[in-house]
C-alpha atoms as a PDB file:
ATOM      1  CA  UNK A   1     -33.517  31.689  -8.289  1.00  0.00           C
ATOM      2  CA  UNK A   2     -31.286  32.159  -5.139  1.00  0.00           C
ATOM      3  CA  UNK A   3     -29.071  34.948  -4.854  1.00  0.00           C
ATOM      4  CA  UNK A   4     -26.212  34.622  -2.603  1.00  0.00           C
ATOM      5  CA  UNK A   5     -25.574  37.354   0.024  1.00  0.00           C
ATOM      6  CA  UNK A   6     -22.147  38.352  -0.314  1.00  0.00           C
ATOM      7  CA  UNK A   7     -20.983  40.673   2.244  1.00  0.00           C
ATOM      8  CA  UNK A   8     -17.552  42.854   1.809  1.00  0.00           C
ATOM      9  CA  UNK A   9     -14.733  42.025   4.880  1.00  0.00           C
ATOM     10  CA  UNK A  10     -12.753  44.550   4.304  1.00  0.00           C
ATOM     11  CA  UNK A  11     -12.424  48.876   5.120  1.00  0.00           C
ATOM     12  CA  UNK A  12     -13.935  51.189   2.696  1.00  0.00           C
ATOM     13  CA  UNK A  13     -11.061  52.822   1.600  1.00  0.00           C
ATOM     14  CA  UNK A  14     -11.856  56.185   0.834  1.00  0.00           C
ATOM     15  CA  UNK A  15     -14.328  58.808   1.609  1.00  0.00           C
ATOM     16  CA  UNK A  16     -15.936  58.629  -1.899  1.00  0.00           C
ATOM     17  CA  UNK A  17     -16.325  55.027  -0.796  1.00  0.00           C
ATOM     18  CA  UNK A  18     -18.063  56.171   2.947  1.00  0.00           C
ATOM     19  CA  UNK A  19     -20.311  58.542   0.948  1.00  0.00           C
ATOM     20  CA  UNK A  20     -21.792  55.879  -1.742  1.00  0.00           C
ATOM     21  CA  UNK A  21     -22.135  53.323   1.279  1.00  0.00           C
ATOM     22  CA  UNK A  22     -23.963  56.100   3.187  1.00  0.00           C
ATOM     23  CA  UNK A  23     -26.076  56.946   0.892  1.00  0.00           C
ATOM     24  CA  UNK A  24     -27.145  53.558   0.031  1.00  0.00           C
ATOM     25  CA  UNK A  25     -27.752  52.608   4.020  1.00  0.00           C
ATOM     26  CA  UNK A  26     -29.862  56.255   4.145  1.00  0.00           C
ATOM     27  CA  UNK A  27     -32.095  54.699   1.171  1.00  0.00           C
ATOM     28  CA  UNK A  28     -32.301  51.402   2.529  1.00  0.00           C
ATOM     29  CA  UNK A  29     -32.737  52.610   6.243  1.00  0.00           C
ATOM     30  CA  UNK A  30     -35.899  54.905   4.911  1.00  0.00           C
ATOM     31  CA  UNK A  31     -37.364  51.513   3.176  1.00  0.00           C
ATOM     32  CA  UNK A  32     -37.500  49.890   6.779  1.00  0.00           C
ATOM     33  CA  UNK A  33     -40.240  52.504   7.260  1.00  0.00           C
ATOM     34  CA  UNK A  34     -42.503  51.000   5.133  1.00  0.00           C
ATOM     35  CA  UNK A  35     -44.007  47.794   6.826  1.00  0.00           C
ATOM     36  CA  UNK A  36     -43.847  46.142   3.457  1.00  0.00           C
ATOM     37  CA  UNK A  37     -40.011  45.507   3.877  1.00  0.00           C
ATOM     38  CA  UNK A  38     -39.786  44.391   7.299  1.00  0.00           C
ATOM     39  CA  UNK A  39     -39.870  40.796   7.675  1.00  0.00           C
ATOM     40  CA  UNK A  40     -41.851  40.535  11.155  1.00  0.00           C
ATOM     41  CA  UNK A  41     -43.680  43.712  11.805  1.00  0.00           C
ATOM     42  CA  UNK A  42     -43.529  42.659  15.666  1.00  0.00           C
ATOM     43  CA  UNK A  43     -40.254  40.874  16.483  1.00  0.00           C
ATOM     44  CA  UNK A  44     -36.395  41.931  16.048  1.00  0.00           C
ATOM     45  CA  UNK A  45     -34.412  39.368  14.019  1.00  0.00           C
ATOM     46  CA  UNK A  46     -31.397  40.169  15.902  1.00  0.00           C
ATOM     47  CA  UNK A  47     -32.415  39.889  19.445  1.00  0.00           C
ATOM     48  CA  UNK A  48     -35.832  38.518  19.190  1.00  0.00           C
ATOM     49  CA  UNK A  49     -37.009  40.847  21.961  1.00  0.00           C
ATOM     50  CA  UNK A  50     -38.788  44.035  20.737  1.00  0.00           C
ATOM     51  CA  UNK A  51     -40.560  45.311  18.051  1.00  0.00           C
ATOM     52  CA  UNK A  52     -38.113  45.843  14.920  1.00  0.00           C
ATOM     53  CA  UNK A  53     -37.990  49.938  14.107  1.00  0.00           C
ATOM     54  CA  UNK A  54     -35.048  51.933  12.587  1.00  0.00           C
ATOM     55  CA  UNK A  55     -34.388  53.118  15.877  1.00  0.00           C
ATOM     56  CA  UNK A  56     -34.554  49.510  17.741  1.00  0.00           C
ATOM     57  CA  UNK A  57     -32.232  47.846  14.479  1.00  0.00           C
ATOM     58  CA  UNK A  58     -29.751  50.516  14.707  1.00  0.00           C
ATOM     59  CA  UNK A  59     -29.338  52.468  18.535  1.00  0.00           C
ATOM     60  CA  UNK A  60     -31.553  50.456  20.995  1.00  0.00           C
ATOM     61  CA  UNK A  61     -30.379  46.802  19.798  1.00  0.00           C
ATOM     62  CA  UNK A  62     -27.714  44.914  21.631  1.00  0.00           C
ATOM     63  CA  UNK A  63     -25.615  44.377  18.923  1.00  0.00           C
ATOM     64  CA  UNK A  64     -25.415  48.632  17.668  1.00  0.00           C
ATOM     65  CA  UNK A  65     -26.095  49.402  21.527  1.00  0.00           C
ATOM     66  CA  UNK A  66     -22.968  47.659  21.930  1.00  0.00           C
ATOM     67  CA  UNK A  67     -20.929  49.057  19.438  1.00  0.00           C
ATOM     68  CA  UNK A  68     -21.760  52.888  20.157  1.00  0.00           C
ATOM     69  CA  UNK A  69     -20.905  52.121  23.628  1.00  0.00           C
ATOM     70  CA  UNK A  70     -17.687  51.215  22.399  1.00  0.00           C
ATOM     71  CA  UNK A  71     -17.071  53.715  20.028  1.00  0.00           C
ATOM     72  CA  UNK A  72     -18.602  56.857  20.993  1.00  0.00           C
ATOM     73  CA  UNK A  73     -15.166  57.082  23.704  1.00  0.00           C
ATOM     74  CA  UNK A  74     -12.812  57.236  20.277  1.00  0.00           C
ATOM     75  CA  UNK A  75     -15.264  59.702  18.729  1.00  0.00           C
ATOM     76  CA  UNK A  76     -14.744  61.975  22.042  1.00  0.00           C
ATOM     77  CA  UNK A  77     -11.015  61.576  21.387  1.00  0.00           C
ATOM     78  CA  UNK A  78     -11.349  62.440  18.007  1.00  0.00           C
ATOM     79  CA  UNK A  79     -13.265  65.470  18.450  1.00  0.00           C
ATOM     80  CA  UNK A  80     -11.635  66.351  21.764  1.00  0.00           C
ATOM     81  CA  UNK A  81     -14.558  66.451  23.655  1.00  0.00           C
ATOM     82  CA  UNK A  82     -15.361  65.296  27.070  1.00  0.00           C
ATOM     83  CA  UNK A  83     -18.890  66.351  26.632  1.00  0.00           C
ATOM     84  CA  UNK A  84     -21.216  63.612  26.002  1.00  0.00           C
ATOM     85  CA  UNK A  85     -22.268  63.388  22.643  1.00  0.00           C
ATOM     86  CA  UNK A  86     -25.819  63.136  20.942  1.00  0.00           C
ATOM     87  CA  UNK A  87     -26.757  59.303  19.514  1.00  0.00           C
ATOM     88  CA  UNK A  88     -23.381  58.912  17.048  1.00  0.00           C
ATOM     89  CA  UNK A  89     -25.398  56.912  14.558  1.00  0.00           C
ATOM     90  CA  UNK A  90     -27.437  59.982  14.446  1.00  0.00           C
ATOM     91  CA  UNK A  91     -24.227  62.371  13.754  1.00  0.00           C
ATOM     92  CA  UNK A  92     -23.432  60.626  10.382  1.00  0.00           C
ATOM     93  CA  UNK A  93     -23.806  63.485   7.722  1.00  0.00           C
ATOM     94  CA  UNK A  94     -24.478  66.026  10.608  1.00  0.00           C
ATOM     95  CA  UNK A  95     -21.379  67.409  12.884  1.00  0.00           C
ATOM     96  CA  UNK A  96     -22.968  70.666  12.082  1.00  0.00           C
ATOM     97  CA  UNK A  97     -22.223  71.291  16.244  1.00  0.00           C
ATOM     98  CA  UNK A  98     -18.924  70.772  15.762  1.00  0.00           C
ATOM     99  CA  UNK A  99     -17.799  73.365  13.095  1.00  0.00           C
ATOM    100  CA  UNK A 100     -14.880  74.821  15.356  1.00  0.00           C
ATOM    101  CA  UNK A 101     -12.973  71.004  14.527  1.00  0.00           C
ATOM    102  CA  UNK A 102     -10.812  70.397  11.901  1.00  0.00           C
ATOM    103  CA  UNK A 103     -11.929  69.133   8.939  1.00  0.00           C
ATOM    104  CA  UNK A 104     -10.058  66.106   9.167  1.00  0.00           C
ATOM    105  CA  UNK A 105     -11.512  65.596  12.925  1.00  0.00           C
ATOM    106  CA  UNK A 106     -14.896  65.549  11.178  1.00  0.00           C
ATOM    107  CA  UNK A 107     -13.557  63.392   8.184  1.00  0.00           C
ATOM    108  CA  UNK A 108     -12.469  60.703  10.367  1.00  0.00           C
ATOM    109  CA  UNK A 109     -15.576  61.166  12.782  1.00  0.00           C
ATOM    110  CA  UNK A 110     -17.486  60.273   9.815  1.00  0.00           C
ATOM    111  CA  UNK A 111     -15.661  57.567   8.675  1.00  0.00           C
ATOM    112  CA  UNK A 112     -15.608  56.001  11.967  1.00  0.00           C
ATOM    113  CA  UNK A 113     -19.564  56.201  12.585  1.00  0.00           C
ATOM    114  CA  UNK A 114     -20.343  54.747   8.668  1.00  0.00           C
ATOM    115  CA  UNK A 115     -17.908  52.264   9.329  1.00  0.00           C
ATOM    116  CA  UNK A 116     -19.543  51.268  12.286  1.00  0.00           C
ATOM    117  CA  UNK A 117     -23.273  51.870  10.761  1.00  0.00           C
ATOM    118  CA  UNK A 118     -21.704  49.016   8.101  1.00  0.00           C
ATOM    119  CA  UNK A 119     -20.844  46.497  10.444  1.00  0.00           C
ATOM    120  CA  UNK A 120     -24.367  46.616  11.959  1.00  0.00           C
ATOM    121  CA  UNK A 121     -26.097  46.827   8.665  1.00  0.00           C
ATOM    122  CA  UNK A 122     -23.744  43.289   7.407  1.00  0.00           C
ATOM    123  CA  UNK A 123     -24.483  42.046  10.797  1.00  0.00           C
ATOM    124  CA  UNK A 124     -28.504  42.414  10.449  1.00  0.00           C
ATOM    125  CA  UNK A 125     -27.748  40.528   6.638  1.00  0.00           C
ATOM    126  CA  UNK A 126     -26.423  37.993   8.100  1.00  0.00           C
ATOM    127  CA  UNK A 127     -28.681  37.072  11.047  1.00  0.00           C
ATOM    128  CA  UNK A 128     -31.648  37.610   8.284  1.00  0.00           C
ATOM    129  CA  UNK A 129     -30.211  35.688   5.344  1.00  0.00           C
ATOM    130  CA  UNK A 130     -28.215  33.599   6.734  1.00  0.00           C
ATOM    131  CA  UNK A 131     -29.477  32.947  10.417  1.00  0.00           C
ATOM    132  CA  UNK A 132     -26.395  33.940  11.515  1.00  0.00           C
ATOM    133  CA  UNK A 133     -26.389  33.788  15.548  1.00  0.00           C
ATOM    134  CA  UNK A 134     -23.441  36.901  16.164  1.00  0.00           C
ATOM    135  CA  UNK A 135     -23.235  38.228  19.261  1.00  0.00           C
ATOM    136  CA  UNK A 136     -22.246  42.072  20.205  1.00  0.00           C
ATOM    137  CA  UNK A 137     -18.595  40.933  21.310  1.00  0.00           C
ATOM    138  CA  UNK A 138     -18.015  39.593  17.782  1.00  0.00           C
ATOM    139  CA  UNK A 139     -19.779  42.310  16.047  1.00  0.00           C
ATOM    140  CA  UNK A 140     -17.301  44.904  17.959  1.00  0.00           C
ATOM    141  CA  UNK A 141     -14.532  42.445  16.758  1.00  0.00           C
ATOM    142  CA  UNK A 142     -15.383  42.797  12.956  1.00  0.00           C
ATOM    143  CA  UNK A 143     -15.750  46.451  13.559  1.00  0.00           C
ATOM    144  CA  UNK A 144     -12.091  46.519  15.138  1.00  0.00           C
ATOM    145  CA  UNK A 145     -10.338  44.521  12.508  1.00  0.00           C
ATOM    146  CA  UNK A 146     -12.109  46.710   9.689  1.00  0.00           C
ATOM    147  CA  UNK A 147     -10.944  49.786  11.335  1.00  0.00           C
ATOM    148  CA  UNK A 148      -7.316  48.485  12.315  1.00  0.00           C
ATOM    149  CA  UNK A 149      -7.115  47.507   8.876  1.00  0.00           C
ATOM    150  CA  UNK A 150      -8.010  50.568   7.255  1.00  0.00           C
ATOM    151  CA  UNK A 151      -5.648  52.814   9.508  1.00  0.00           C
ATOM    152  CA  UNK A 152      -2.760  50.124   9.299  1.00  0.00           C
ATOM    153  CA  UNK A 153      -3.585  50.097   4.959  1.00  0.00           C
ATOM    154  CA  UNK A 154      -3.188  54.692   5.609  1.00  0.00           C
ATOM    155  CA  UNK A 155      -0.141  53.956   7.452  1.00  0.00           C
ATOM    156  CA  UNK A 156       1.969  51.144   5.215  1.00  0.00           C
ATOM    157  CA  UNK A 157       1.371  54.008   2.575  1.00  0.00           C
ATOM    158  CA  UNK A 158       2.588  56.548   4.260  1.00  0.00           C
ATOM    159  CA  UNK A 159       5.222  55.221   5.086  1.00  0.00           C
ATOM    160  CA  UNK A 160       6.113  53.713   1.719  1.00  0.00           C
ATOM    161  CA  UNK A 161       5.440  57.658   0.559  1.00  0.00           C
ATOM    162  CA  UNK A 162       7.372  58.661   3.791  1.00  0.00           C
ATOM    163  CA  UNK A 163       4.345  60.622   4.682  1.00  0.00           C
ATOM    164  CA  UNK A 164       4.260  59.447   8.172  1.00  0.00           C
ATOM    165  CA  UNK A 165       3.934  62.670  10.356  1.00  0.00           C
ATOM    166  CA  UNK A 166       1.061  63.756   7.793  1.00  0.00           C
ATOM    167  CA  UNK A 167      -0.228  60.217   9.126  1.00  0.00           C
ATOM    168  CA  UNK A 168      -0.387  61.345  12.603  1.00  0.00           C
ATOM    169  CA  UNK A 169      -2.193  64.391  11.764  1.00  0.00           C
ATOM    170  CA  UNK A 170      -4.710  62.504   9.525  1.00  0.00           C
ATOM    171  CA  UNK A 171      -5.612  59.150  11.632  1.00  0.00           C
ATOM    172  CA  UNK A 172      -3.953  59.651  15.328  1.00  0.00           C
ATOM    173  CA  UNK A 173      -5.681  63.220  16.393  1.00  0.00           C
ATOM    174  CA  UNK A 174      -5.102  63.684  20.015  1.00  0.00           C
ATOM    175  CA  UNK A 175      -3.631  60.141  20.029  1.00  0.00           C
ATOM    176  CA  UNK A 176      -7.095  58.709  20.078  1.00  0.00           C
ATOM    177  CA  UNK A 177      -6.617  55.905  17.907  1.00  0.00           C
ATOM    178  CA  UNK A 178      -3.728  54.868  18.268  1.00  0.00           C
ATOM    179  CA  UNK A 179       0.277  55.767  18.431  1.00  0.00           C
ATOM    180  CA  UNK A 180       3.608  54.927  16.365  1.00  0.00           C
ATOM    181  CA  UNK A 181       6.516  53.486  18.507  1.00  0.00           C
ATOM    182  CA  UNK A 182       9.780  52.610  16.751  1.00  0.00           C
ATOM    183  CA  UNK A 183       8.118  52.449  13.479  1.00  0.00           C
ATOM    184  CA  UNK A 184       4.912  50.206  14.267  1.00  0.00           C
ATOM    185  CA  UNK A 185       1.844  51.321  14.337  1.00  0.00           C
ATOM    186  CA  UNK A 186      -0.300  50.390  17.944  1.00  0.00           C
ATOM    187  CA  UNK A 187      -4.332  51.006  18.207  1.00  0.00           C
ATOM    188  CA  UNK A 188      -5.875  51.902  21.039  1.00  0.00           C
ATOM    189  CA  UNK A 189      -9.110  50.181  20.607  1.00  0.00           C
END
């Protein structure tokens, strides 16, 4: 019997959400370890190229290459940093350097790099189960509309709950992500 892979196209929502998803990548990133569970011991699915570790599936890759490329200039914005920062897929669970930063700095750090762990982890599904040919451009589009999406789903509530400055503080640190002008909402990304 077939199961059908059925992959989820929309933000997670909270940061009870980001934890269970984390945890669940963390315990199926450990099983890609074991030989047993990798489907070519030699070859990358995704590109093909090199030899498929945790490291190659989910830093060295095109496709996650790609994406940190892309996002570790929003995590520098969100932690006010100019420094360059360690491998962000390796930060998730572990801003331990940057204690001096808010908690919500961190929060959203965190949210941003699972989100983006996600996307590649979906991505990887897809290519495996359902030979899915996505390219990096399109995988940095998915991430994009998830994240737009979940700030733009933060902001319609605050403003319903006229929360909007708390907004600001929350999701548009340093004007990183994005800005409000007359009452809409623009990303930077």
């Amino acid at each position: 019997m077939q199961t059908q892979l059925h992959l989820r196209a929309q933000p997670l929502r909270s940061l009870k959400e980001v934890h269970i998803t984390c945890e669940f990548m963390s315990k199926s990133l450990r099983n890609l370890h074991k030989p047993k569970n990798l489907p070519s011991a030699d070859a990358c699915r995704a590109c093909r190229k090199h030899r498929e570790t945790f490291m190659h599936c989910f830093a060295e890759c095109e496709i996650p290459s790609f994406l940190w490329s892309k996002i570790t200039p929003l995590i520098q914005g969100i932690l006010n940093t100019t420094n360059s920062l360690k491998q962000p897929h390796l930060m998730l669970g572990d801003l331990s350097e940057y204690t001096d930063r808010s908690i919500r700095q961190r929060k959203l750090t965190t949210t941003l790099i699972a989100h983006a762990v996600y996307v590649i982890w979906t991505t990887r599904c897809r290519i495996f189960h359902e030979n899915s040919s996505d390219t990096p451009i399109q995988t940095w589009q998915t991430l994009r509309r998830l994240l737009k999406s979940l700030i733009n789903i933060k902001y319609q509530i605050a403003k319903q709950q006229q929360k909007v400055e708390t907004f600001k503080e929350k999701f548009l640190i340093n004007s990183s992500l994005g800005e409000i002008s007359h009452g809409t909402l623009i990303t930077h990304f």
